[in-house]
Protein backbone atom coordinates (compact mmCIF):
# COMPACT_ATOMS: atom_id res chain seq x y z
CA UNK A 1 90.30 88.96 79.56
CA UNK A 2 92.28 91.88 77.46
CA UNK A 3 91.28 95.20 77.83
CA UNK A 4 92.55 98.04 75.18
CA UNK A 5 91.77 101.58 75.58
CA UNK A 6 92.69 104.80 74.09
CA UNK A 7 92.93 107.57 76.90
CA UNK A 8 92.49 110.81 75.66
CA UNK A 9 94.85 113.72 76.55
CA UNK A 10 92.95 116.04 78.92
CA UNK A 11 94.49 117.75 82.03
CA UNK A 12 94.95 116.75 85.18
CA UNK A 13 96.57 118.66 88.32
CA UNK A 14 97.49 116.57 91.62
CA UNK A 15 98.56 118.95 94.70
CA UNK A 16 99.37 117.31 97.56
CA UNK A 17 100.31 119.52 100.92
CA UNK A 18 99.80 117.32 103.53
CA UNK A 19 103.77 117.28 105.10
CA UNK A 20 104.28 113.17 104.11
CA UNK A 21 107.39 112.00 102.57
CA UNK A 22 109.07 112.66 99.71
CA UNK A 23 108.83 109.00 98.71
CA UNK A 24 104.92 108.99 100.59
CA UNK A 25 104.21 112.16 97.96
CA UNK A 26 105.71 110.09 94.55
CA UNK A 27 103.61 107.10 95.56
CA UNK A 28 100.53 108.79 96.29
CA UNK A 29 100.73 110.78 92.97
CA UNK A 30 101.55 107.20 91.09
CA UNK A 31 98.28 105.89 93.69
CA UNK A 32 96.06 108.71 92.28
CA UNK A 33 97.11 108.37 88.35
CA UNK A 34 96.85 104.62 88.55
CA UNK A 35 93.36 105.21 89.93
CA UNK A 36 92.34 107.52 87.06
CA UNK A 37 94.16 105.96 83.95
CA UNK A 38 93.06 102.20 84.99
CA UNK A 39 89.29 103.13 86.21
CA UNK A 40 87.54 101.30 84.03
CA UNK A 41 89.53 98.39 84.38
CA UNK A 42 89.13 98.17 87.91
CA UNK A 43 85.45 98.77 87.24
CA UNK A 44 85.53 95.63 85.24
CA UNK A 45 87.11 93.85 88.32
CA UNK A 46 84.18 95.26 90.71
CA UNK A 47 81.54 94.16 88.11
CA UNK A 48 83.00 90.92 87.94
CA UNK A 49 82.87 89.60 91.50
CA UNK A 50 80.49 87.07 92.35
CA UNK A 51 78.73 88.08 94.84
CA UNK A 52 75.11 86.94 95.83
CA UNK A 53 74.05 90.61 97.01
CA UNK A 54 75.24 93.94 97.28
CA UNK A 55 77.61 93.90 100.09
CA UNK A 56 76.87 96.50 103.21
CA UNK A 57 79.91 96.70 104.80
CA UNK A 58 83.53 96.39 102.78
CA UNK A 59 86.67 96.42 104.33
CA UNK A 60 89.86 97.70 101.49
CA UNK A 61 92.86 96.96 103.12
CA UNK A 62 95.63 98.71 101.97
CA UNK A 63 93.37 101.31 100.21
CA UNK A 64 96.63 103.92 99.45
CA UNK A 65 94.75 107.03 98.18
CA UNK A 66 90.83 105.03 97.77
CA UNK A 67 91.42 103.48 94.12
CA UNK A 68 89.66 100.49 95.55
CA UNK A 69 87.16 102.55 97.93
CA UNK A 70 85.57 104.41 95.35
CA UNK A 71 85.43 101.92 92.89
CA UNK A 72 83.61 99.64 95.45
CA UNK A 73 81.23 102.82 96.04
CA UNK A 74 80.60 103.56 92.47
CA UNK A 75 79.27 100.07 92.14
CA UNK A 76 77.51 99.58 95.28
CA UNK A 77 76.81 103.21 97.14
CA UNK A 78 74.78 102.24 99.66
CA UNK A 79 77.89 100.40 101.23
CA UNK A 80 80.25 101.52 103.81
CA UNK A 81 83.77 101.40 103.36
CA UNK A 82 86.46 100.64 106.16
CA UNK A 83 89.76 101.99 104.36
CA UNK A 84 92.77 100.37 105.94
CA UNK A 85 96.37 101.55 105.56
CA UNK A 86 99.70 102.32 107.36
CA UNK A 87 100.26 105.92 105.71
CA UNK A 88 98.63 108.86 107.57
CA UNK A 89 99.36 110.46 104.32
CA UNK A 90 97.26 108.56 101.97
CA UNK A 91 94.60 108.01 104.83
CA UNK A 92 94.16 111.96 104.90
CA UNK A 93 94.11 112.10 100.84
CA UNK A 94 91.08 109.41 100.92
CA UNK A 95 89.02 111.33 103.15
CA UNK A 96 89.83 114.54 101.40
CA UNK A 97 88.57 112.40 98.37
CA UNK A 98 84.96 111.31 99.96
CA UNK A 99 84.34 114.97 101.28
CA UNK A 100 84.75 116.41 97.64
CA UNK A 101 82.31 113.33 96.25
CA UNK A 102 80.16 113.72 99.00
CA UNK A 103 80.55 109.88 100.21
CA UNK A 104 82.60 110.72 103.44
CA UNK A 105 79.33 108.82 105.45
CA UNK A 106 80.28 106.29 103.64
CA UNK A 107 83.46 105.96 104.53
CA UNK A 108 85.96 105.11 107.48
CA UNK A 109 89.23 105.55 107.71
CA UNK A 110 91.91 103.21 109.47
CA UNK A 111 95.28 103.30 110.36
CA UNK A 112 97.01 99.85 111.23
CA UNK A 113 99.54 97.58 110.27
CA UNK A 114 98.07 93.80 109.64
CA UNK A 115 101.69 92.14 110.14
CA UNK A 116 100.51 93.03 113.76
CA UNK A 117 99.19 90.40 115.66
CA UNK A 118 96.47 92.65 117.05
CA UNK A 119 93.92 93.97 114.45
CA UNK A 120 91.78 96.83 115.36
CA UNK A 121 88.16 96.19 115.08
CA UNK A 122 87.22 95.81 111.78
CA UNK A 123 83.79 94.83 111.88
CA UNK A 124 82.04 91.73 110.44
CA UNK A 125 82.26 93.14 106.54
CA UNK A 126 80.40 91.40 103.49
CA UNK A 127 83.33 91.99 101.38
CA UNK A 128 86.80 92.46 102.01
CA UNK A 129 89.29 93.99 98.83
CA UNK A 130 92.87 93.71 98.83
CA UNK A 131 94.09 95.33 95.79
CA UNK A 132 98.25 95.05 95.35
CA UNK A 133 98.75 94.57 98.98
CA UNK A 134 98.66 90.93 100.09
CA UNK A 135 102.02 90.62 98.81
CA UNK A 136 103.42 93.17 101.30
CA UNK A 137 102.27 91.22 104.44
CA UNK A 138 105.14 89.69 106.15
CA UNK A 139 103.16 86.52 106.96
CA UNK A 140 100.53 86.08 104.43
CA UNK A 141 99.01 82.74 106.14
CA UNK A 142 97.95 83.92 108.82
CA UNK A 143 96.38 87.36 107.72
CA UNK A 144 93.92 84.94 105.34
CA UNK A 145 93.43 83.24 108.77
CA UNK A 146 92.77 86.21 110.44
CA UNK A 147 90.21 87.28 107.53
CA UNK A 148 88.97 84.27 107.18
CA UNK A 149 87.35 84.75 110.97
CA UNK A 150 86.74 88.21 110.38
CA UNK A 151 84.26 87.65 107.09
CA UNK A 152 80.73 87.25 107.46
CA UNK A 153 79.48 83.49 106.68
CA UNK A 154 79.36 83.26 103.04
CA UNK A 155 80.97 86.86 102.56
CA UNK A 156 83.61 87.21 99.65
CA UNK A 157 86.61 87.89 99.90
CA UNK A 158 88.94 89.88 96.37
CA UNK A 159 92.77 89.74 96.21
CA UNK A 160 94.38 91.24 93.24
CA UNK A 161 97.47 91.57 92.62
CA UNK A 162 99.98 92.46 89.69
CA UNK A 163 102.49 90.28 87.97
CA UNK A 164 104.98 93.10 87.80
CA UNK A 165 104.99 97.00 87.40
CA UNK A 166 103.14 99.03 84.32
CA UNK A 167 105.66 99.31 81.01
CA UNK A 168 105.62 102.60 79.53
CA UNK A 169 108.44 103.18 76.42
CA UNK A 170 108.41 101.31 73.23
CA UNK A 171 110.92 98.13 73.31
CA UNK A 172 113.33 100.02 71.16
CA UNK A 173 113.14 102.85 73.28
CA UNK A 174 114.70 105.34 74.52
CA UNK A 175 116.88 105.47 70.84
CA UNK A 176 120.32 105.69 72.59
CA UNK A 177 120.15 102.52 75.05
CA UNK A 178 117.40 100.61 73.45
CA UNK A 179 115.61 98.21 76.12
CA UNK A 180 116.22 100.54 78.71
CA UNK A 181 113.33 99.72 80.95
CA UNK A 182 113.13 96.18 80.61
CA UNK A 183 117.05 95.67 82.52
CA UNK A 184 115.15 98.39 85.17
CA UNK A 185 112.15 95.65 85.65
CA UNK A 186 114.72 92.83 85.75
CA UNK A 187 116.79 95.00 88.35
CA UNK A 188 113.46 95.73 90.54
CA UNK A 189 112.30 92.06 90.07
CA UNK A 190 115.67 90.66 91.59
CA UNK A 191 115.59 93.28 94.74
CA UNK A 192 111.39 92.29 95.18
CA UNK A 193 112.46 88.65 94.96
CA UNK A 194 114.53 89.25 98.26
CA UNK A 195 112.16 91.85 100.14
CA UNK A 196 108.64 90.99 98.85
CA UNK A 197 108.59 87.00 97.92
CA UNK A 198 105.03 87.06 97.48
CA UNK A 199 104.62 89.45 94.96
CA UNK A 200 103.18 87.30 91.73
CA UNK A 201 102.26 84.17 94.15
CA UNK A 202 99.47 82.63 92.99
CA UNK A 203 97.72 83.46 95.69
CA UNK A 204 94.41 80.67 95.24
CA UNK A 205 96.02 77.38 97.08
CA UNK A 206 96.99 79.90 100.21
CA UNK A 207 93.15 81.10 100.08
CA UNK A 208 91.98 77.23 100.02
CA UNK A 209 94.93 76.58 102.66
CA UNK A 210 93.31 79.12 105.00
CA UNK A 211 89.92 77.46 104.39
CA UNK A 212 88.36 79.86 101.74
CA UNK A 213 86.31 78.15 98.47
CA UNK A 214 87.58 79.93 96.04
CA UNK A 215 84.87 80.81 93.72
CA UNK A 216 86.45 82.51 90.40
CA UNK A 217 90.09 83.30 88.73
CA UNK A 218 90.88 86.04 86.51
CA UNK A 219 93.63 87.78 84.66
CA UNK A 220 93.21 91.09 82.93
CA UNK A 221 96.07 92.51 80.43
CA UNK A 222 95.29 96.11 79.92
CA UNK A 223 97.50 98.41 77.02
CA UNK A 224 96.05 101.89 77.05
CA UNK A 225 97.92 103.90 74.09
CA UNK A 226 99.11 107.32 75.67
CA UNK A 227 99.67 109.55 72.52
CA UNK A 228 100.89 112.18 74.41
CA UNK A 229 98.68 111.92 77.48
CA UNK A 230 99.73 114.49 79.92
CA UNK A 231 98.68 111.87 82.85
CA UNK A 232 100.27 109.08 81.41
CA UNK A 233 103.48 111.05 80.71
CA UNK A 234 103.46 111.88 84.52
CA UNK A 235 102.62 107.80 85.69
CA UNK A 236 105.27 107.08 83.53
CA UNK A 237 108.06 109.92 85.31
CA UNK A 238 106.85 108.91 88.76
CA UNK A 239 106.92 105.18 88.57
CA UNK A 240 110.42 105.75 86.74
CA UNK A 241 111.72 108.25 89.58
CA UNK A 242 110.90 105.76 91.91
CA UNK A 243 113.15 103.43 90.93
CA UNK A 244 115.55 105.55 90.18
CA UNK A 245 115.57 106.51 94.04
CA UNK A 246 115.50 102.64 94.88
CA UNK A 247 118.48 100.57 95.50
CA UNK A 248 118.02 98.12 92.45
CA UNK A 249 118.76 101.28 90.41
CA UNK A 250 122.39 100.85 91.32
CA UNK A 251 122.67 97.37 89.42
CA UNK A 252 122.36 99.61 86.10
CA UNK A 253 125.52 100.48 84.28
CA UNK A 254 126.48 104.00 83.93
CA UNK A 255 125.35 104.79 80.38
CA UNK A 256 121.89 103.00 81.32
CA UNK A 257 121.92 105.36 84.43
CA UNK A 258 122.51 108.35 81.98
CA UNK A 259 119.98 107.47 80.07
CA UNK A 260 117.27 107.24 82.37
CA UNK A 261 118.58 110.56 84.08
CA UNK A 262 117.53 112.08 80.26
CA UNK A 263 114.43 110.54 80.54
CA UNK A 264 113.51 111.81 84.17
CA UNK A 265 114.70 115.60 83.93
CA UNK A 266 112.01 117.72 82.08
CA UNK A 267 114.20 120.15 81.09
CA UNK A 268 115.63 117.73 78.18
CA UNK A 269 113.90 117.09 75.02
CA UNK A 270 113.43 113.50 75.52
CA UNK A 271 111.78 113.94 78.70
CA UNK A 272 109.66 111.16 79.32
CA UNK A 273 106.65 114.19 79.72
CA UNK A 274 107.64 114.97 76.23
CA UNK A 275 107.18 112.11 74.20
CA UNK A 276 104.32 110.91 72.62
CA UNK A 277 104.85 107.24 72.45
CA UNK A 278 104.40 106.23 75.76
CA UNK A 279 101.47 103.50 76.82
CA UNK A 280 100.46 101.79 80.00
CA UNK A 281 100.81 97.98 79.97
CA UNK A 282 100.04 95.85 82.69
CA UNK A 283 98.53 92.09 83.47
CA UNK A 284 96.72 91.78 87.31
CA UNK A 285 95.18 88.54 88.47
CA UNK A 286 92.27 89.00 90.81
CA UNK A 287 90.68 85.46 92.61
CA UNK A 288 87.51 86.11 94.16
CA UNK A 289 87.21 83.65 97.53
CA UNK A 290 84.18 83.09 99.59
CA UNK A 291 84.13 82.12 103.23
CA UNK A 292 81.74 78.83 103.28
């Protein structure tokens, strides 16, 4: 399923004072613009999952800032939603969210780490979302065990997950160290391959291992053109400034370092929040598995 879409500029304006970290901050502004730019996509994910009625009670675990929460409200509002995540940060961001919408009934907020062995109480939820966080758990077996005995009898549970971080530049970009972002990807990849094995598993023999039937497969390539979009100009600078704070950035030479320095201050011309070639491309797998 390929999804194009032009995004028109607009404005947007995240603040954020809530004391987290300076890496906590970047990732919940990426959190927040990957919400907005890919919304209908996700919407096309929500619309998509088979489900035999509209679920009651949904459990998103690892809900960062409540891409997934909302989402899941939009398309079924008389739900509640238990939002599960380690950051206090993001936690306090969501329920900022549902106040302003007016769907803070609706939702629940929960701090917890699943590598844990002890859950908190979850509750017995129809549906249970995991959107770009399976691959984080330290020992993905047994938290599909554990879910599997949390679900309610023929509830459903969604896992997506992305084969690798958004693109932004042209191929031939930026003009003075052409494929620039491409040797950053292959840097990240190699340092994700070490601390996050499971990231791009295919994740549908480890659902039928932990004894879910799983009911539907899907893979969604999205390319939004950014013509100058403001918000995609600042997706693009945060998701780059992250790895330029991450160790894989030191595998880059030093004129590919340079470079991406130019690209990341906004004082320079080529700023990445200057030009207007940038897009979003991405491909995400979601598998939609129901407990029998």
């Amino acid at each position: 399923m390929t999804q194009t879409h032009q995004h028109t500029p607009h404005d947007h304006t995240h603040q954020h004072h809530h004391g987290h970290g300076y890496d906590d901050g970047i990732q919940a502004e990426i959190l927040d613009l990957d919400a907005e730019i890919l919304a209908e996509h996700t919407a096309s994910i929500t619309a998509w999952l088979p489900l035999r009625t509209a679920p009651r009670r949904i459990v998103d675990l690892g809900c960062g800032t409540g891409a997934g929460t909302f989402a899941l409200l939009d398309r079924f509002p008389q739900a509640h939603v238990t939002a599960v995540d380690t950051s206090a940060g993001h936690l306090q961001l969501l329920r900022e969210k549902a106040g302003a919408r007016g769907v803070e009934e609706h939702v629940h907020t929960v701090r917890a780490d699943l590598d844990t062995a002890a859950w908190p109480d979850l509750g017995t939820p129809d549906l249970v979302w995991a959107s770009a966080s399976m691959h984080h758990m330290a020992d993905p077996g047994r938290v599909l065990r554990t879910l599997h005995e949390l679900l309610a009898p023929g509830g459903l549970f969604a896992v997506v997950e992305l084969s690798g971080l958004p693109r932004f530049l042209p191929e031939n970009a930026p003009e003075n160290r052409p494929g620039l972002e491409e040797r950053c990807h292959t840097a990240a990849d190699r340092l994700h391959a070490a601390h996050l094995p499971h990231r791009g598993a295919d994740w549908g023999p480890m659902l039928t291992t932990a004894g879910f039937a799983v009911e539907g497969e899907r893979t969604l390539t999205v390319h939004i053109e950014g013509g100058g979009d403001d918000a995609i100009g600042r997706y693009a600078h945060g998701s780059l400034q992250r790895f330029r704070g991450s160790a894989a950035a030191a595998e880059l030479d030093p004129e590919d370092l340079a470079a991406l320095d130019e690209l990341l201050d906004t004082d320079r011309p080529h700023s990445l929040l200057r030009r207007g070639d940038l897009s979003v491309r991405t491909e995400r797998t979601v598998w939609a598995a129901r407990r029998p």
